[in-house]
Protein backbone atom coordinates (compact mmCIF):
# COMPACT_ATOMS: atom_id res chain seq x y z
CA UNK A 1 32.82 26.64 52.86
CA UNK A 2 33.76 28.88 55.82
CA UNK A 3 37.32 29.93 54.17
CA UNK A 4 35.52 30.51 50.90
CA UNK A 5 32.82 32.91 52.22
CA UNK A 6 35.66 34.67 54.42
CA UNK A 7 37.41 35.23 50.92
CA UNK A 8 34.46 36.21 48.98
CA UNK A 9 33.23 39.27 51.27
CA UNK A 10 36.88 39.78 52.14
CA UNK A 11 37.92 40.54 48.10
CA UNK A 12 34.87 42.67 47.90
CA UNK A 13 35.32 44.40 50.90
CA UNK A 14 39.06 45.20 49.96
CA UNK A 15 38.46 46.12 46.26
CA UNK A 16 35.41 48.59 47.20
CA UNK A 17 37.68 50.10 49.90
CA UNK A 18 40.90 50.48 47.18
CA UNK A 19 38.60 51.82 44.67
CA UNK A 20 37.36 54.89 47.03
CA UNK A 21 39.69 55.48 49.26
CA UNK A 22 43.15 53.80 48.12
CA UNK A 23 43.28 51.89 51.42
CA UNK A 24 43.68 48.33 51.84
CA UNK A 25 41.55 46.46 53.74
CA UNK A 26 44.45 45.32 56.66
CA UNK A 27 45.22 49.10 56.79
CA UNK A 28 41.62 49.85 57.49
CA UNK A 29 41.39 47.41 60.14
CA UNK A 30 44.64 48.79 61.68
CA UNK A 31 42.88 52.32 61.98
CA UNK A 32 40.15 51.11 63.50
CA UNK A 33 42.14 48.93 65.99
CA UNK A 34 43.37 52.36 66.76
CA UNK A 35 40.49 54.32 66.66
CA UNK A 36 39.21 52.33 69.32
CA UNK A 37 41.35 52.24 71.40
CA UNK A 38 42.38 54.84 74.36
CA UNK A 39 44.26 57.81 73.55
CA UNK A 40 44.11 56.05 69.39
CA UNK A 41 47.04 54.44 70.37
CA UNK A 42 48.47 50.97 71.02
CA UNK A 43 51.98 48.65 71.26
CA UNK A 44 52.93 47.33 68.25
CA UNK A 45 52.84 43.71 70.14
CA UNK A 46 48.95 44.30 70.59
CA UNK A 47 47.88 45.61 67.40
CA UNK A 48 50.05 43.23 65.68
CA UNK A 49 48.15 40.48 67.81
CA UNK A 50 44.95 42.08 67.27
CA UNK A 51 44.74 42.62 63.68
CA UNK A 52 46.45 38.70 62.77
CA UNK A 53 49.35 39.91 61.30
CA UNK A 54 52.82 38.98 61.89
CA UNK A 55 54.90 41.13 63.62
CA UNK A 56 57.26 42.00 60.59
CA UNK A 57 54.02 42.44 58.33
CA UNK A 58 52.48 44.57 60.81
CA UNK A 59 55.86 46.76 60.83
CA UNK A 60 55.52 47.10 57.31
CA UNK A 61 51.93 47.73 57.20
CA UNK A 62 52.78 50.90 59.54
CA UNK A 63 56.04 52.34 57.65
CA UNK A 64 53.09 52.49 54.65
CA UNK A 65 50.63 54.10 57.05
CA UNK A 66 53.38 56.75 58.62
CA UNK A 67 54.12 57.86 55.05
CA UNK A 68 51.26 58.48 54.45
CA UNK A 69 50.59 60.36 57.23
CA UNK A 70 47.48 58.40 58.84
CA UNK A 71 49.81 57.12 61.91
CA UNK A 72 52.47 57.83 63.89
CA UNK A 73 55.28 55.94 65.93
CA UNK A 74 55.71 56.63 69.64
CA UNK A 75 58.84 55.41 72.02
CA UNK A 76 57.59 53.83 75.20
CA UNK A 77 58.25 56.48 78.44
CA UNK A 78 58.23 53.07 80.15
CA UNK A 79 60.28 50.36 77.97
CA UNK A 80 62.74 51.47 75.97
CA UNK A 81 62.38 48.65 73.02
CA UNK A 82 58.58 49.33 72.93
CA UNK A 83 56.61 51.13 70.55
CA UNK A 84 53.33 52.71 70.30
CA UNK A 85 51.17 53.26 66.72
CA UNK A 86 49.34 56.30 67.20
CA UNK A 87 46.58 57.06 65.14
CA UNK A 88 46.72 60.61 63.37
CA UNK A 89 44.08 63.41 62.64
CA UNK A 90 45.11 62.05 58.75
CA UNK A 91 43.93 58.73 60.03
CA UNK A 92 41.27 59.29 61.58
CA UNK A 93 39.75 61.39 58.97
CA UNK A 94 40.15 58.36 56.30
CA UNK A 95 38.82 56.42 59.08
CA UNK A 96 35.65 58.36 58.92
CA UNK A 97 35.79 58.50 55.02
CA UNK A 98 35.91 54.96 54.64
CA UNK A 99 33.80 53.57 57.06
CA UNK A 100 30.32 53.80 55.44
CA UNK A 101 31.72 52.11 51.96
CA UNK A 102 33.37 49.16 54.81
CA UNK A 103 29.90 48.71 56.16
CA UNK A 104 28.07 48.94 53.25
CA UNK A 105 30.13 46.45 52.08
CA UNK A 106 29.63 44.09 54.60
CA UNK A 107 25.73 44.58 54.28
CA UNK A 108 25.89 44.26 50.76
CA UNK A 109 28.04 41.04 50.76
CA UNK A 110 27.14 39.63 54.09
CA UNK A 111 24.14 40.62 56.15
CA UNK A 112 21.70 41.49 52.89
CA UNK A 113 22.31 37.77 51.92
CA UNK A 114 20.39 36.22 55.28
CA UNK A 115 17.25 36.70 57.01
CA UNK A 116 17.00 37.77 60.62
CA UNK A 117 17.16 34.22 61.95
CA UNK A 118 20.03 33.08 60.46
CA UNK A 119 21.87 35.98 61.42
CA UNK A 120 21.08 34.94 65.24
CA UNK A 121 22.17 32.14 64.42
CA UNK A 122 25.17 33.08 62.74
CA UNK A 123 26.27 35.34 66.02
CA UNK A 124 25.67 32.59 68.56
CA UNK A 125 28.11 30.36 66.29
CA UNK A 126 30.92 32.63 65.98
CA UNK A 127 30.59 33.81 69.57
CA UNK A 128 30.93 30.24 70.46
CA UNK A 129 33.76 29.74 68.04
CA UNK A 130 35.59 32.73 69.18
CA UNK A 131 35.15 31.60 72.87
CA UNK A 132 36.95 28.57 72.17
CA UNK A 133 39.72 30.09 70.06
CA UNK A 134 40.46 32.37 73.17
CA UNK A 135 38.09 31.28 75.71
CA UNK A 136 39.44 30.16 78.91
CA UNK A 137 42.61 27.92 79.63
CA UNK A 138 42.36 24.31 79.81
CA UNK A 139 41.18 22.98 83.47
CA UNK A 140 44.34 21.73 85.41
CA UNK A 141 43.73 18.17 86.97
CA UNK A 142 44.22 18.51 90.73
């Protein structure tokens, strides 16, 4: 039931967001990975991590987002190998278009649908759940 209630809100939220704004919903989520982070920028390795994409999708995803101008790549001053995704003024400006159709979206599709109590209820359950996806390590037997 989970997975199809994740797929539901997730086709809705992606064909509202093509429809006005021509972005995907795994691009939005990269710009606001970005956008919220310091200096709108992060390593690849994180934001790959971060946004549950492989690291070869993720590189795609980006060459997509650099033509179109909404981010930028970055060397490393401090590795080499490493690269940064930089959010752009481009970016952040769809960013800011796109936002209010993402979260009415989500009201529309998600929060509209349950009263006040079950959406307490709903937040202590996927706190918990995400605690224990990457909640603390194992304890070590002495």
């Amino acid at each position: 039931m989970l997975q199809r209630a994740q797929v539901r809100i997730t086709r809705h939220l992606e064909s509202e967001l093509l429809v006005a704004h021509d972005l995907p919903l795994a691009s939005y989520e990269v710009l606001v990975q970005l956008a919220e982070s310091p200096r709108r920028r992060l390593r690849m390795n994180d934001l790959a991590d971060r946004v549950l994409l492989s690291r070869s999708g993720l590189t795609r995803l980006i060459d997509r987002l650099q033509r179109d101008g909404l981010v930028a790549r970055e060397a490393c001053a401090d590795d080499a190998r490493g690269l940064f995704a930089v959010l752009t003024e481009a970016g952040a400006a769809r960013l800011a278009e796109a936002t209010p159709t993402y979260l009415r979206g989500i009201r529309r599709q998600f929060l509209d649908m349950l009263d006040a109590g079950e959406i307490a209820r709903v937040r202590v359950m996927l706190a918990k759940l995400g605690d224990e996806v990457s909640g603390p390590a194992p304890a070590r037997s002495p």
